[in-house]
Protein backbone atom coordinates (compact mmCIF):
# COMPACT_ATOMS: atom_id res chain seq x y z
CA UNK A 1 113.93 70.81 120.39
CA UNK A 2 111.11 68.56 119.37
CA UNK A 3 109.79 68.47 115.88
CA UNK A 4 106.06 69.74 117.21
CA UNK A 5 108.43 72.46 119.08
CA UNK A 6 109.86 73.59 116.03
CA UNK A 7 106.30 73.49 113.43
CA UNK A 8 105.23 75.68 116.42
CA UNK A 9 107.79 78.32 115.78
CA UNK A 10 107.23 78.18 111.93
CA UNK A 11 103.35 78.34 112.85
CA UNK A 12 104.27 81.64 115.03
CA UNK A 13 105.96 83.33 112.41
CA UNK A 14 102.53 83.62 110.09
CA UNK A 15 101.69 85.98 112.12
CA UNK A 16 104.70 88.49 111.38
CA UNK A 17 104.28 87.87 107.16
CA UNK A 18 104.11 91.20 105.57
CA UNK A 19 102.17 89.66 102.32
CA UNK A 20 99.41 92.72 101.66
CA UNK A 21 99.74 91.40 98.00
CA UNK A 22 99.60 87.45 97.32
CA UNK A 23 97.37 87.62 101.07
CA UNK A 24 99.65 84.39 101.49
CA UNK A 25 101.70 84.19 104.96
CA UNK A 26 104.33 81.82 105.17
CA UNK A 27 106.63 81.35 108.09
CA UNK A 28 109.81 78.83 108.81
CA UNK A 29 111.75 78.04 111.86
CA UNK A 30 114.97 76.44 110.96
CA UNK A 31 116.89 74.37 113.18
CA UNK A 32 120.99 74.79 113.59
CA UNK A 33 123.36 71.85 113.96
CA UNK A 34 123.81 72.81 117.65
CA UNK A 35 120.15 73.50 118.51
CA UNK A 36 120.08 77.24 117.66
CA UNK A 37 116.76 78.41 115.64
CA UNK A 38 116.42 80.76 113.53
CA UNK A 39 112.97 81.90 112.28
CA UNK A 40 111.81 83.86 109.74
CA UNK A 41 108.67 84.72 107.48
CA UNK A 42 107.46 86.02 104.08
CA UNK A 43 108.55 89.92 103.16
CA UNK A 44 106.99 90.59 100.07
CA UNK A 45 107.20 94.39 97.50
CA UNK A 46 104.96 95.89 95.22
CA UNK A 47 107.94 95.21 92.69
CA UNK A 48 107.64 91.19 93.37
CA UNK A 49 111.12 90.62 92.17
CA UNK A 50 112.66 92.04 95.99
CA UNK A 51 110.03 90.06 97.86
CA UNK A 52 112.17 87.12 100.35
CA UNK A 53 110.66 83.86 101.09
CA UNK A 54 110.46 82.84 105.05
CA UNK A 55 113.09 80.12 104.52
CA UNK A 56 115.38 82.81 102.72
CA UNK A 57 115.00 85.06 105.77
CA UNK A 58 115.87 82.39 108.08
CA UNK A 59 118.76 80.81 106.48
CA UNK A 60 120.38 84.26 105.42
CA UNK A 61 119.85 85.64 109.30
CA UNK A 62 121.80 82.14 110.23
CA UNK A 63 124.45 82.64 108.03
CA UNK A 64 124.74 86.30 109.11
CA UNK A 65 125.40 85.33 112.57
CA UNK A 66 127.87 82.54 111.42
CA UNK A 67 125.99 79.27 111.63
CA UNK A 68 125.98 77.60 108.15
CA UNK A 69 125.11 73.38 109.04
CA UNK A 70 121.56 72.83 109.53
CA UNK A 71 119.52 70.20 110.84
CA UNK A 72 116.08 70.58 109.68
CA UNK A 73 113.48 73.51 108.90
CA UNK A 74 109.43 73.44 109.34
CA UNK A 75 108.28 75.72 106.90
CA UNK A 76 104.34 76.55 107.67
CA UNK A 77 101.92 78.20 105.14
CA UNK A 78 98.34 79.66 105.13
CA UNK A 79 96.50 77.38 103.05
CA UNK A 80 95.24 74.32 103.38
CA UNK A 81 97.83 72.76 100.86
CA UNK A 82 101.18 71.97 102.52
CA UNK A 83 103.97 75.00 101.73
CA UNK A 84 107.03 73.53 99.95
CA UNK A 85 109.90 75.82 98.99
CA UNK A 86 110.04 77.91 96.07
CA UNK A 87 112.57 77.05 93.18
CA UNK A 88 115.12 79.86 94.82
CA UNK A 89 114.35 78.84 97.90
CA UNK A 90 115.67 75.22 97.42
CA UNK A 91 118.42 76.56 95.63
CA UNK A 92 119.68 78.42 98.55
CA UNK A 93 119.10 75.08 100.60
CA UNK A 94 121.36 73.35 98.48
CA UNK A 95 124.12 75.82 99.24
CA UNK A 96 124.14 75.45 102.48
CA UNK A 97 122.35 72.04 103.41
CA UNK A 98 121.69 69.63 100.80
CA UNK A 99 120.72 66.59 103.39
CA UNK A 100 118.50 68.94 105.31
CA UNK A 101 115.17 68.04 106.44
CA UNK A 102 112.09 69.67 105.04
CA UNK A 103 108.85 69.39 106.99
CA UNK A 104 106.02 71.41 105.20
CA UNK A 105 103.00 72.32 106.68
CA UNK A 106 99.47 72.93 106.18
CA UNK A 107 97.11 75.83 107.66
CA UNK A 108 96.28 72.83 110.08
CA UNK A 109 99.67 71.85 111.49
CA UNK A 110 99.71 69.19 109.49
CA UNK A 111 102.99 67.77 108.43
CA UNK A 112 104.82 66.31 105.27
CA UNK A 113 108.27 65.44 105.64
CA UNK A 114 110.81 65.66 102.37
CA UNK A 115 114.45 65.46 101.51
CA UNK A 116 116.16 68.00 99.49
CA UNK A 117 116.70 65.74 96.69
CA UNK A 118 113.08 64.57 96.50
CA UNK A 119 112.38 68.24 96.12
CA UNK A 120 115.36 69.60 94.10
CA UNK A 121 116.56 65.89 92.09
CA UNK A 122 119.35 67.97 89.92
CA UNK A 123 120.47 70.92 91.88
CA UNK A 124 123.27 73.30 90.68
CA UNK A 125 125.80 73.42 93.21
CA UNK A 126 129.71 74.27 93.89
CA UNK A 127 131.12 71.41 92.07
CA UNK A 128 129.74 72.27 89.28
CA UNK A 129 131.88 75.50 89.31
């Protein structure tokens, strides 16, 4: 799948947000070791605290199905700022992938590519354990 492919998917997935309180649809497509994508968007509740983050939904419906190595994920907001991942949301990246590729978009398609350590420089992780 090509990178424009995949910030298509992510793009796609504004569209399904359920955000009727922030107003602020995000969506993500992420991208499996072997090709698979999973997508995923924004579920928020009028109790905040439940509300899931689009790259939450699409890693945890990977790892339900059993794929845990991940290539890359296009995370698309609707602003005109580009959508990085949330604190908990980069923690759960670092579970799973910490070399995976971020690529955070705009409301325009725009692109901004990041590592997990540019965004997350002192993660908490197994070792630590």
């Amino acid at each position: 799948m090509t990178e424009k492919e995949l910030c298509q998917k992510a793009m796609d997935m504004l569209a399904r947000s359920y955000s009727p309180y922030s107003h602020f649809a995000v969506g993500a497509a992420l991208e499996c070791e072997d090709g698979t994508v999973f997508t995923g968007c924004n579920i928020e509740n009028a109790a905040f605290s439940p509300t899931v983050c689009a790259e939450r939904t699409a890693i945890f419906k990977a790892v339900s199905e059993g794929y845990t190595k991940f290539r890359r994920i296009a995370i698309a907001g609707s602003s005109e700022d580009f959508c990085v991942p949330c604190g908990v949301c980069r923690q759960v990246i670092r579970e799973f992938a910490p070399e995976l590729e971020i690529i955070c978009l705009n409301n325009k398609g725009e692109a901004k590519h990041f590592t997990l350590p540019q965004l997350l420089p002192h993660g908490f992780g197994g070792e630590f354990l």
